[in-house]
C-alpha atoms as a PDB file:
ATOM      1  CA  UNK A   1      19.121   6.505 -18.543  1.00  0.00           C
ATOM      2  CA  UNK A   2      22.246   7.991 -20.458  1.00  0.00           C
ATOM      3  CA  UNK A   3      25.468   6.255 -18.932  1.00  0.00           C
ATOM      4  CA  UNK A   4      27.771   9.306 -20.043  1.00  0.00           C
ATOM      5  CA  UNK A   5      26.719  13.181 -19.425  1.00  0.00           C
ATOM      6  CA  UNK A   6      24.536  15.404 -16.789  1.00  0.00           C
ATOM      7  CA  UNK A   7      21.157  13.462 -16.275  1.00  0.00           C
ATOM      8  CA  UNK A   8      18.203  15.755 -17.572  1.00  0.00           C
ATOM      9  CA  UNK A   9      14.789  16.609 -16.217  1.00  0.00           C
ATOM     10  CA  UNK A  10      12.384  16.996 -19.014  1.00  0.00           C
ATOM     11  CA  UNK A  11       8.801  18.072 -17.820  1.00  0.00           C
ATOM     12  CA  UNK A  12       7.192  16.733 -21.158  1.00  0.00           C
ATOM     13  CA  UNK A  13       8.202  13.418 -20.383  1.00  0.00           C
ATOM     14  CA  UNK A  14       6.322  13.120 -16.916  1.00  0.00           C
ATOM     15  CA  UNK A  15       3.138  11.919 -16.400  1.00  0.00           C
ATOM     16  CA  UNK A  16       1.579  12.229 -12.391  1.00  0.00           C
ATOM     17  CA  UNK A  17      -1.467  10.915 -11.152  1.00  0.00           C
ATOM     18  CA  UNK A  18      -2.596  11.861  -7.733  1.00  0.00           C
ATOM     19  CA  UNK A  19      -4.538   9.122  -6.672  1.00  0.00           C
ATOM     20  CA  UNK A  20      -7.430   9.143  -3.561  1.00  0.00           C
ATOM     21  CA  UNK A  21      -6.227  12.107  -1.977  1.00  0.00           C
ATOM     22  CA  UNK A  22      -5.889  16.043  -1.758  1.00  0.00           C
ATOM     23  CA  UNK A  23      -2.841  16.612  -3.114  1.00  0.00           C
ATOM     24  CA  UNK A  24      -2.409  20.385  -1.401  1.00  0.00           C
ATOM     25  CA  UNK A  25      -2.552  18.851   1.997  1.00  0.00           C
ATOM     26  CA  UNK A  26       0.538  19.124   4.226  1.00  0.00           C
ATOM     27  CA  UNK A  27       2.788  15.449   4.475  1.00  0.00           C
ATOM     28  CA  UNK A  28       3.272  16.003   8.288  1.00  0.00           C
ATOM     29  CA  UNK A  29      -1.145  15.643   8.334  1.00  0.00           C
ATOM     30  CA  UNK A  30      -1.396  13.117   5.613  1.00  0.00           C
ATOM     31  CA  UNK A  31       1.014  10.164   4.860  1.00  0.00           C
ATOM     32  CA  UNK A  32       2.445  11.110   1.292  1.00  0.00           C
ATOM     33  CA  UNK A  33       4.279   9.007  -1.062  1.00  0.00           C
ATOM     34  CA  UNK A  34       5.779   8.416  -4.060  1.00  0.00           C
ATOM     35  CA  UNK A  35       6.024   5.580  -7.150  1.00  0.00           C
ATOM     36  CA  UNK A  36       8.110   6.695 -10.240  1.00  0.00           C
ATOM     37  CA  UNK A  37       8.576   4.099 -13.027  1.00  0.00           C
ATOM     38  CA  UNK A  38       9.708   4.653 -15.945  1.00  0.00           C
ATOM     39  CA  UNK A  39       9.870   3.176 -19.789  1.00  0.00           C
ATOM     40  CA  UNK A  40      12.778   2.185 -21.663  1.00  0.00           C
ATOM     41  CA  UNK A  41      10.851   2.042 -24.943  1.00  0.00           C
ATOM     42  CA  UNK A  42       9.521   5.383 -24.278  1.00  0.00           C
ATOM     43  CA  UNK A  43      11.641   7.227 -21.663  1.00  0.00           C
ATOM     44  CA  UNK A  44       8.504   8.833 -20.065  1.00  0.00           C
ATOM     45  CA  UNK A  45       8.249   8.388 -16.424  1.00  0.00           C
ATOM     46  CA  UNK A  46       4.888   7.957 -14.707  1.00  0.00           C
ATOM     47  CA  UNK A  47       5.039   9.660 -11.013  1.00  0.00           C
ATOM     48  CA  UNK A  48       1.790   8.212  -8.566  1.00  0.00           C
ATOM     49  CA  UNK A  49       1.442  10.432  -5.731  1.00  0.00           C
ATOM     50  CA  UNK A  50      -0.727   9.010  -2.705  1.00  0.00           C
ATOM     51  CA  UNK A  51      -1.048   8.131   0.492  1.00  0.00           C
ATOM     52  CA  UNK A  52       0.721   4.638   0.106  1.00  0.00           C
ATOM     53  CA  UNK A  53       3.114   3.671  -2.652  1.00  0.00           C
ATOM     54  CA  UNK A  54       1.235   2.116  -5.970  1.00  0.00           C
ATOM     55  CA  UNK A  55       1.588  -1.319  -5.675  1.00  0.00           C
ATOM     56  CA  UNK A  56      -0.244  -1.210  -8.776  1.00  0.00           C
ATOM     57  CA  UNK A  57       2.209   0.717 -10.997  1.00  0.00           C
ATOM     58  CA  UNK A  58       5.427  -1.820  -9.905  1.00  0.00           C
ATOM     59  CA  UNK A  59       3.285  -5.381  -9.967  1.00  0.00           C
ATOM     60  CA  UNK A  60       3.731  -5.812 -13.780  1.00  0.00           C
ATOM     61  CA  UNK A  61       6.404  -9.025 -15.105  1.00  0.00           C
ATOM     62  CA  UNK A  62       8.142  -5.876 -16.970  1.00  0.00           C
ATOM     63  CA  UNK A  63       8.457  -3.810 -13.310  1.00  0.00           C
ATOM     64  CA  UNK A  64       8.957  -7.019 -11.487  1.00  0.00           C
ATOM     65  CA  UNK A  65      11.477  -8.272 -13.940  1.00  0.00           C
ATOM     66  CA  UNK A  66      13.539  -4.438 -14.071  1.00  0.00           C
ATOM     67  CA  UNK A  67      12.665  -3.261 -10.943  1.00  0.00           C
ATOM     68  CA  UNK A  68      13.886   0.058 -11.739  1.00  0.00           C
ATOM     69  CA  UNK A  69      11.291   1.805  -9.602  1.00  0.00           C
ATOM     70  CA  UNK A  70      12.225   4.646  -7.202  1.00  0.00           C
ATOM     71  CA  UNK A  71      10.206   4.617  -4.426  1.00  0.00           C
ATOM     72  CA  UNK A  72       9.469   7.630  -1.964  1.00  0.00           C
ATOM     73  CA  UNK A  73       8.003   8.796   1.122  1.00  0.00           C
ATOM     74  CA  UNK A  74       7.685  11.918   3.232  1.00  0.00           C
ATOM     75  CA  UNK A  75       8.414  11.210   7.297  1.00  0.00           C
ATOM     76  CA  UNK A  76       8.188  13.478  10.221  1.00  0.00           C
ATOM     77  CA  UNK A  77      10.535  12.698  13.061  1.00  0.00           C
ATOM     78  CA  UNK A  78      10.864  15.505  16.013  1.00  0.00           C
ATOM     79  CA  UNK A  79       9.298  17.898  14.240  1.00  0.00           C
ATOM     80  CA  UNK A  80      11.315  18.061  11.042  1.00  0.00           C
ATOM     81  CA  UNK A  81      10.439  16.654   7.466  1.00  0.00           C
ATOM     82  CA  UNK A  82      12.817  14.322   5.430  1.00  0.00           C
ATOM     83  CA  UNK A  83      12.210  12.388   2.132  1.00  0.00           C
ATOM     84  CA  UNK A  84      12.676   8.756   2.303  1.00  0.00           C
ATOM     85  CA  UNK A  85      14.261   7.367  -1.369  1.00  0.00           C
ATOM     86  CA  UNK A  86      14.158   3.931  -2.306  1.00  0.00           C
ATOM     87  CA  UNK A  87      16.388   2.439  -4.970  1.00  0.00           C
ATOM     88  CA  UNK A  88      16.542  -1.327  -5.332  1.00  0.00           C
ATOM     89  CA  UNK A  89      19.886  -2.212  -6.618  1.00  0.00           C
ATOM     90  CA  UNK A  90      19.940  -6.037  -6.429  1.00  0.00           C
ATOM     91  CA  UNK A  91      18.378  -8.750  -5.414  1.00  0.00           C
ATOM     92  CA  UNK A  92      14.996 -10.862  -6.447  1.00  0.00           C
ATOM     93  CA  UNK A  93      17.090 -13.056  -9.029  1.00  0.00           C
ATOM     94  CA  UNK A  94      20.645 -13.427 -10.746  1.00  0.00           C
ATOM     95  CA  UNK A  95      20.509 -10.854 -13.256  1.00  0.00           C
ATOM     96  CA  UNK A  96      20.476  -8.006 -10.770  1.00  0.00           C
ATOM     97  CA  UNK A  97      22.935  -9.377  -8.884  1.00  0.00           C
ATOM     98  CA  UNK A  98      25.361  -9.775 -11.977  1.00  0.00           C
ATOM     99  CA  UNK A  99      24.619  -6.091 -12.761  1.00  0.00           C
ATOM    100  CA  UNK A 100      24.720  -4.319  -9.317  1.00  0.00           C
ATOM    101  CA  UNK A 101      27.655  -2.363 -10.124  1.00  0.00           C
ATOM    102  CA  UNK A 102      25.924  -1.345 -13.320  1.00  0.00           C
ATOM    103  CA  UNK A 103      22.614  -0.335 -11.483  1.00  0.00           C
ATOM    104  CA  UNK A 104      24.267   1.614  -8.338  1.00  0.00           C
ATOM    105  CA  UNK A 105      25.917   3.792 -10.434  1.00  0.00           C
ATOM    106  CA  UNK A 106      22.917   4.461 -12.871  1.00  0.00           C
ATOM    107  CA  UNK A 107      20.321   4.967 -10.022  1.00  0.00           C
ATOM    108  CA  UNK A 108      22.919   7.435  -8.454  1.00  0.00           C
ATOM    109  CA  UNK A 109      23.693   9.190 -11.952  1.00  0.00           C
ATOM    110  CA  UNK A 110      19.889   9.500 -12.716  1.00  0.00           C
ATOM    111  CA  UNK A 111      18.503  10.511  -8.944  1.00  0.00           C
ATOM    112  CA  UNK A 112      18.559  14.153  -9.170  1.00  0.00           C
ATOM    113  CA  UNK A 113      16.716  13.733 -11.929  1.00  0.00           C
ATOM    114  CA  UNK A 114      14.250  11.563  -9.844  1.00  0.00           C
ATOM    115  CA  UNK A 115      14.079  14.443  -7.260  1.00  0.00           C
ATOM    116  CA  UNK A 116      13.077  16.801  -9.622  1.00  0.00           C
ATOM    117  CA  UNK A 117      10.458  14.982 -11.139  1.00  0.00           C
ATOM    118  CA  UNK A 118       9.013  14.906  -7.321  1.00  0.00           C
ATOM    119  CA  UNK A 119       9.266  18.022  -6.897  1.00  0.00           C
ATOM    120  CA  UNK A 120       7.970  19.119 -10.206  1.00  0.00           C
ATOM    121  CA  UNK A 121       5.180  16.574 -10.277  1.00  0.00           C
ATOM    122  CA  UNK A 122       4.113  17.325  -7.032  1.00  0.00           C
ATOM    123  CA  UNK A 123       4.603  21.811  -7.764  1.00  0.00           C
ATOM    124  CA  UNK A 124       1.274  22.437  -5.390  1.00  0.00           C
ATOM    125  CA  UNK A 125       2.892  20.736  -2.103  1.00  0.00           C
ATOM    126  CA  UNK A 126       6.134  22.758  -2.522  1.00  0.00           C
ATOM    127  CA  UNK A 127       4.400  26.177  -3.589  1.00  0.00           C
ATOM    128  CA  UNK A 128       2.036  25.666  -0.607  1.00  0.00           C
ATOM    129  CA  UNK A 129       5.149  24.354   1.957  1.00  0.00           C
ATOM    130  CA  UNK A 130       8.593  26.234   0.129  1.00  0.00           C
ATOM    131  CA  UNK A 131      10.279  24.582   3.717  1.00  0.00           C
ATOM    132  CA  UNK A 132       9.977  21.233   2.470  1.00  0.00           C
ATOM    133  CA  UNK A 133      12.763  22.311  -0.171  1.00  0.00           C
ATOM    134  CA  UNK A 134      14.918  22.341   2.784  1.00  0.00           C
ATOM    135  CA  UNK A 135      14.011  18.712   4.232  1.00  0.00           C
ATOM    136  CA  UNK A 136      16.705  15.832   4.151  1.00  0.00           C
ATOM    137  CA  UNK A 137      16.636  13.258   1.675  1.00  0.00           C
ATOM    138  CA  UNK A 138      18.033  10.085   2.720  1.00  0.00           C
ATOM    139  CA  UNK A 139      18.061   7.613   0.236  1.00  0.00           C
ATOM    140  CA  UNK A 140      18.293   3.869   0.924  1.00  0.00           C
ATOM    141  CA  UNK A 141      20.226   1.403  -1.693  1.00  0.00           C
ATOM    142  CA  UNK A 142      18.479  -2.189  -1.330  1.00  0.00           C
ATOM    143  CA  UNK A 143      20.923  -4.715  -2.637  1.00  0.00           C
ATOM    144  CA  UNK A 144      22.010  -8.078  -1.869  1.00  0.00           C
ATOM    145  CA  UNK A 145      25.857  -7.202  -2.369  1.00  0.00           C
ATOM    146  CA  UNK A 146      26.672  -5.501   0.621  1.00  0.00           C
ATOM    147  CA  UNK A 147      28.753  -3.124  -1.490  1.00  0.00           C
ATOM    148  CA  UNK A 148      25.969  -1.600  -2.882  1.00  0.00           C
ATOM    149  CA  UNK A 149      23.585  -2.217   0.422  1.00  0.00           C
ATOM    150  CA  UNK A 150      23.689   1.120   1.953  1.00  0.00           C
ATOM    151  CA  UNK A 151      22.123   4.775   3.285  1.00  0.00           C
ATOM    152  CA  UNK A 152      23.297   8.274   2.064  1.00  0.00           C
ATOM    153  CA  UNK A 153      22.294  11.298   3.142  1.00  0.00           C
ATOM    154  CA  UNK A 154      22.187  13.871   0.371  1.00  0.00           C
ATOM    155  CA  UNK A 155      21.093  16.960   1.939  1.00  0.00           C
ATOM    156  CA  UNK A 156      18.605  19.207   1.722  1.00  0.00           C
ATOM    157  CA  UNK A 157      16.008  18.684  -1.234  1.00  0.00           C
ATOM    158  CA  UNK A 158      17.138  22.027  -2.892  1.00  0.00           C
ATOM    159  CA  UNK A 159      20.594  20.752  -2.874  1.00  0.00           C
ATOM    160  CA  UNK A 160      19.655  17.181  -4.169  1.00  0.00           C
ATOM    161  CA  UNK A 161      17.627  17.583  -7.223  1.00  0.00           C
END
């Protein structure tokens, strides 16, 4: 993550795996979700796109010890689709804590960038339903410093990313 200028998207650097399911079918008739991790050494992210988020891809000691994961999820409530966005800011052991503020504002510099990568990685699902574009993302801040503990509504995906 770049602490000063625009956050970038750059295809080359994403890797997706679609893992046990159809990846053309429709959220609303299949739980869909997402796990994006990324490297520091190599600044490629790896996107898993299933039915449940890849416990696999964040069980590591280097995950576990960066958590740095954005986690995802497509919900249907009356009728209408929203993404679900999960950061984890804080919390697990001291060194997160002591560098909450540090993490809020990278997570909230860098998710755009996160939202494009979905929606890039995951081009079929969008080209086959262009209305998702317009689905709320709500994206949930998990922290242990109630500063940073919080819910934000960013708007429609074609807004967001």
């Amino acid at each position: 993550a770049r602490l000063f200028g625009p956050a970038i998207f750059e295809a080359s650097k994403l890797k997706v795996l679609f893992l046990g399911e159809d990846h053309d079918k429709h959220p609303s008739k299949s739980p869909r979700t997402y796990t994006l991790t990324h490297s520091d050494i190599t600044a490629k992210l790896t996107l898993a796109i299933s039915r449940e988020i890849n416990k696999a891809q964040i069980m590591g000691w280097y995950s576990r010890l960066q958590r740095d994961e954005v986690l995802a999820e497509w919900k249907q409530t009356k009728g209408e689709m929203s993404l679900h966005v999960h950061c984890h800011i804080s919390g697990g052991h001291w060194m997160l804590d002591a560098i909450a503020p540090l993490r809020f504002y990278i997570f909230r510099k860098e998710l755009p960038v996160v939202l494009e990568a979905f929606r890039h990685g995951d081009e079929p699902l969008f080209r086959n339903h262009p209305e998702l574009e317009g689905a709320m993302v709500w994206v949930y801040f998990h922290s242990n410093v109630s500063e940073y503990n919080k819910v934000e509504c960013w708007g429609p995906l074609r807004n967001a990313a």
